[in-house]
C-alpha atoms as a PDB file:
ATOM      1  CA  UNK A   1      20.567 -21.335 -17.428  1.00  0.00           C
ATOM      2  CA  UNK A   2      21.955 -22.133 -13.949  1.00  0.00           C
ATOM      3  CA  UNK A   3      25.251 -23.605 -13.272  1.00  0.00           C
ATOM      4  CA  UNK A   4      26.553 -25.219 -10.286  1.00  0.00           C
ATOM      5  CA  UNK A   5      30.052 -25.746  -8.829  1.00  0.00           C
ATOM      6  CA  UNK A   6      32.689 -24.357  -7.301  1.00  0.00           C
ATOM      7  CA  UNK A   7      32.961 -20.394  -8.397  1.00  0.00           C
ATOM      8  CA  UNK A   8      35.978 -18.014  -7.818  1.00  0.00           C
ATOM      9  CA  UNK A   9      37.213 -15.081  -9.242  1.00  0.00           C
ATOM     10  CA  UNK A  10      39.583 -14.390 -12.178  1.00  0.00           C
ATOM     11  CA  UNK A  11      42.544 -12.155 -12.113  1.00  0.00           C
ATOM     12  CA  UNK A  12      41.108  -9.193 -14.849  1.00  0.00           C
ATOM     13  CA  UNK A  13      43.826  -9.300 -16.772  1.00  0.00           C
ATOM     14  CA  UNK A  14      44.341 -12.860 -17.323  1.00  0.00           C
ATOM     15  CA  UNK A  15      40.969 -12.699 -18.583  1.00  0.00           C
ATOM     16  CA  UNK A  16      41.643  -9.602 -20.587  1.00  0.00           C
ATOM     17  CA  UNK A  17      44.349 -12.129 -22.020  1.00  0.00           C
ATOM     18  CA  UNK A  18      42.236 -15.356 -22.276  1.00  0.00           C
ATOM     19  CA  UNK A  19      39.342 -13.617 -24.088  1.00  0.00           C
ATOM     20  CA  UNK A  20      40.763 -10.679 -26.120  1.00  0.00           C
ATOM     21  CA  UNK A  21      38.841 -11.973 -29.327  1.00  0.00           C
ATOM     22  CA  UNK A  22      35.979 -11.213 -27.813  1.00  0.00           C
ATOM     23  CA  UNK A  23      36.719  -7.578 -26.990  1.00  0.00           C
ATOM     24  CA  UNK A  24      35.968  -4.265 -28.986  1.00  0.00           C
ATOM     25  CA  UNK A  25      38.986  -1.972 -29.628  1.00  0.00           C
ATOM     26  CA  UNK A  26      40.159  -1.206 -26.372  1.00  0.00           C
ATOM     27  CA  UNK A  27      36.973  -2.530 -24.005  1.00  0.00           C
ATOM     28  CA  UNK A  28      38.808  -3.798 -20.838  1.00  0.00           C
ATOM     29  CA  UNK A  29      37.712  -6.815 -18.348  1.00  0.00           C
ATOM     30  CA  UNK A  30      37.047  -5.533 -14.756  1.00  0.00           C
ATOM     31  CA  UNK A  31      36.134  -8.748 -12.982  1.00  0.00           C
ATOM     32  CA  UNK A  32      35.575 -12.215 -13.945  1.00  0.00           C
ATOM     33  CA  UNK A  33      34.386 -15.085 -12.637  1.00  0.00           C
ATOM     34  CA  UNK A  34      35.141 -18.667 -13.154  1.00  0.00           C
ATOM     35  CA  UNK A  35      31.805 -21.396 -12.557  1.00  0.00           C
ATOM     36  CA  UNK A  36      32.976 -24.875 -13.199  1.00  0.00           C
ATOM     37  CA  UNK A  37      33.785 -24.719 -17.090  1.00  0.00           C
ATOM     38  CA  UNK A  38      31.979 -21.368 -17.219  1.00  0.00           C
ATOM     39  CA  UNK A  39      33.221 -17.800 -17.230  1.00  0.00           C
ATOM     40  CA  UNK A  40      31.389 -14.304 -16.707  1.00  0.00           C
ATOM     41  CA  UNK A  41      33.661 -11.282 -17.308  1.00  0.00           C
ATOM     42  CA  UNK A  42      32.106  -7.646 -16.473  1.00  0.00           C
ATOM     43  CA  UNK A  43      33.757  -4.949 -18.777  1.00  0.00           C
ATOM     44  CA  UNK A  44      33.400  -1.222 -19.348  1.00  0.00           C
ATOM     45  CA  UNK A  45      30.335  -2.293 -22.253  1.00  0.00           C
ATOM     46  CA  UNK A  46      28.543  -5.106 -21.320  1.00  0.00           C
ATOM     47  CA  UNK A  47      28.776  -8.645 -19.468  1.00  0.00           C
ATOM     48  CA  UNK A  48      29.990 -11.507 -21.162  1.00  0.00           C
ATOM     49  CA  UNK A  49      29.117 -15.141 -20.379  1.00  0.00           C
ATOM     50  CA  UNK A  50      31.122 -17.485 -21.972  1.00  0.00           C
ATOM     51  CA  UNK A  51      29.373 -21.242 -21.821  1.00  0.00           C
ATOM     52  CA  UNK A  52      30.793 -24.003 -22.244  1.00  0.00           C
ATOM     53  CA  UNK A  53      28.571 -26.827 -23.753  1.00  0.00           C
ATOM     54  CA  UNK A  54      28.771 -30.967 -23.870  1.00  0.00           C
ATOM     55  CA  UNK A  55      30.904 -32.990 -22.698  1.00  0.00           C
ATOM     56  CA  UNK A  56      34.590 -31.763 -23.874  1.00  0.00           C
ATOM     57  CA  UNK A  57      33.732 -28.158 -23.468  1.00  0.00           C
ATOM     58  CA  UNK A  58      34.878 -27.521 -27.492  1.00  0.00           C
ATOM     59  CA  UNK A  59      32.061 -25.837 -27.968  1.00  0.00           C
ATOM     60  CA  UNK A  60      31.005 -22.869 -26.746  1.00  0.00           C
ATOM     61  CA  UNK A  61      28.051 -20.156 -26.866  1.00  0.00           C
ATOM     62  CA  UNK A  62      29.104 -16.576 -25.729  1.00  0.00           C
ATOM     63  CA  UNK A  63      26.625 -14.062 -24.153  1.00  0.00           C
ATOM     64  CA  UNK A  64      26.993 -10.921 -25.038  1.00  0.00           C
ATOM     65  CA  UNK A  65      24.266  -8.580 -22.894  1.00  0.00           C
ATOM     66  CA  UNK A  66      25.216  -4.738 -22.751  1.00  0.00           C
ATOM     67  CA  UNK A  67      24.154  -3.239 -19.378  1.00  0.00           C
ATOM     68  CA  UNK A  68      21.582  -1.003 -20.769  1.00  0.00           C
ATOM     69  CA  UNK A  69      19.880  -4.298 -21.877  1.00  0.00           C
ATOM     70  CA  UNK A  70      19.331  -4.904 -18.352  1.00  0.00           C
ATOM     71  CA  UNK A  71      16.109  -4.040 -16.439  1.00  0.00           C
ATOM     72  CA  UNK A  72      16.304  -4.983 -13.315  1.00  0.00           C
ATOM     73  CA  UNK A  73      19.065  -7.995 -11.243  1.00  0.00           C
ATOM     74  CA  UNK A  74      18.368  -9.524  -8.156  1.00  0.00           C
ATOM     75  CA  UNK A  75      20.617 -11.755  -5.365  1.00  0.00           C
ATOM     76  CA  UNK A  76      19.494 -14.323  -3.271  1.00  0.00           C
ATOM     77  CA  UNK A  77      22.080 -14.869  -0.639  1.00  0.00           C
ATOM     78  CA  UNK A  78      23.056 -18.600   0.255  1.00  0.00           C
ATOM     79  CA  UNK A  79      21.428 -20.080   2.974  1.00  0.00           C
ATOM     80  CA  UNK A  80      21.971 -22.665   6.515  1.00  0.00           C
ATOM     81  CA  UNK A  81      20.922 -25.270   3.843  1.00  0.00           C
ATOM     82  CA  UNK A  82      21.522 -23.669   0.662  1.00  0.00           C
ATOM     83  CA  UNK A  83      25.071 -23.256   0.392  1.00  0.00           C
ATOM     84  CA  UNK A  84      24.862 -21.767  -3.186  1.00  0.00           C
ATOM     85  CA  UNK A  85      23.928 -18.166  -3.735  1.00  0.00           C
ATOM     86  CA  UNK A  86      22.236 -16.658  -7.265  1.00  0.00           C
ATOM     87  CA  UNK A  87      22.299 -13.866  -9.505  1.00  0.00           C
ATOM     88  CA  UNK A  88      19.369 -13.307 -11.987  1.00  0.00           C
ATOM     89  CA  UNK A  89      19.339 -11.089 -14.249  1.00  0.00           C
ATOM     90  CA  UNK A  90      16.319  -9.527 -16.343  1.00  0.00           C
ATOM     91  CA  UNK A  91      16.832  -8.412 -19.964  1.00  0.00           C
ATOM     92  CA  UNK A  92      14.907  -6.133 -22.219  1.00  0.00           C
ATOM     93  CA  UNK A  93      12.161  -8.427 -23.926  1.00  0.00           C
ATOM     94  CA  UNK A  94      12.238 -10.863 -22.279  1.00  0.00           C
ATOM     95  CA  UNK A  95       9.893 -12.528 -19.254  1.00  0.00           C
ATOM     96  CA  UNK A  96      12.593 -15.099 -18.438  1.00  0.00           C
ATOM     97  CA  UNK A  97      15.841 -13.733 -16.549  1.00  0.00           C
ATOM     98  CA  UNK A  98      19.176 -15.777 -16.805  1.00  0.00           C
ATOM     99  CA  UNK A  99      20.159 -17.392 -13.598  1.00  0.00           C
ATOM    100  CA  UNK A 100      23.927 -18.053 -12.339  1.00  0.00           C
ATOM    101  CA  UNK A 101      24.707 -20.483  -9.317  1.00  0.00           C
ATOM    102  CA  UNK A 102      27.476 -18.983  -7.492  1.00  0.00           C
ATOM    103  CA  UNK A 103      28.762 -20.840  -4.199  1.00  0.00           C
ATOM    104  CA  UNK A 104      30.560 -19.981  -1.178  1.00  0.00           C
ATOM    105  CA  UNK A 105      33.943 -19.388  -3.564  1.00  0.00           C
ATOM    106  CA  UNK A 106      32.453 -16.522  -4.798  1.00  0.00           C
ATOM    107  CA  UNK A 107      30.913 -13.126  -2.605  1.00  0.00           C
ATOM    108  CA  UNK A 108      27.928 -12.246  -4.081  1.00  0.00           C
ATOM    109  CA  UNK A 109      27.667  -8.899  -2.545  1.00  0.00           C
ATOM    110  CA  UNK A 110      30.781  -8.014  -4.573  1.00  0.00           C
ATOM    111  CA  UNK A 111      28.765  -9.387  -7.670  1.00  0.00           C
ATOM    112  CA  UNK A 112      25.862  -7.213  -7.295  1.00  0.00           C
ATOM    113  CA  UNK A 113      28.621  -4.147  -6.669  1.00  0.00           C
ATOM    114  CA  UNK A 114      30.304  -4.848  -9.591  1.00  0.00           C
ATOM    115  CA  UNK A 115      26.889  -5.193 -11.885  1.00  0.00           C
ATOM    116  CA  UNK A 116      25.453  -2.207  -9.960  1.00  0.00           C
ATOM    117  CA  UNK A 117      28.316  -0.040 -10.944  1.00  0.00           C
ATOM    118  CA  UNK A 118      28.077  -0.882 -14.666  1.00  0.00           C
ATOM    119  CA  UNK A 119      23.883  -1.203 -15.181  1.00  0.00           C
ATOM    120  CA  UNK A 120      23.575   2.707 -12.429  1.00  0.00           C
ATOM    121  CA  UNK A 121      25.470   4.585 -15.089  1.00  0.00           C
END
């Protein structure tokens, strides 16, 4: 499931804001992400990506993965030619990770801190 476009980061707590239905009783955004039409927030529990689908965007399938679902992550830095950098990630049961295209808006290193922090505990 790899996106493309122009990434950048969210303010936390606009995304707190934007997606408190999503939240448990008092779970709290620590960085999001913005990927074209697509979000991924990191919070205290678990990583949320919120995709946006078709044409309009109306619907949308949200991602819940809680960090001691995940095995194992990996970044590949962008490139001379390959502007775009990528974060897979490797859940429990499954062979397949799920892929995110981040480019030069976004600093991937600060990514793989942020995941690292959450998945080390």
């Amino acid at each position: 499931m790899a996106l493309f476009g122009n990434a950048h980061t969210v303010d936390p707590a606009q995304a707190q804001q934007e997606y408190a239905r999503l939240l448990g009783h008092g779970e709290q955004v620590h960085a999001a992400f913005l990927l074209i039409r697509d979000t991924i927030l990191f919070t205290d529990r678990r990583l949320i990506m919120v995709d946006k689908q078709g044409i309009t965007g109306k619907k949308v399938e949200y991602h819940s993965v809680p960090y001691r679902s995940i095995t194992h992550f990996a970044v590949e830095t962008a490139g001379t030619f390959d502007l775009d950098a990528e974060l897979k990630i490797w859940i429990s049961g499954s062979p397949t990770p799920i892929q995110k295209t981040f480019t030069k808006g976004v600093d991937i290193y600060e990514v793989q801190a942020i995941l690292t922090q959450f998945v080390a505990r």
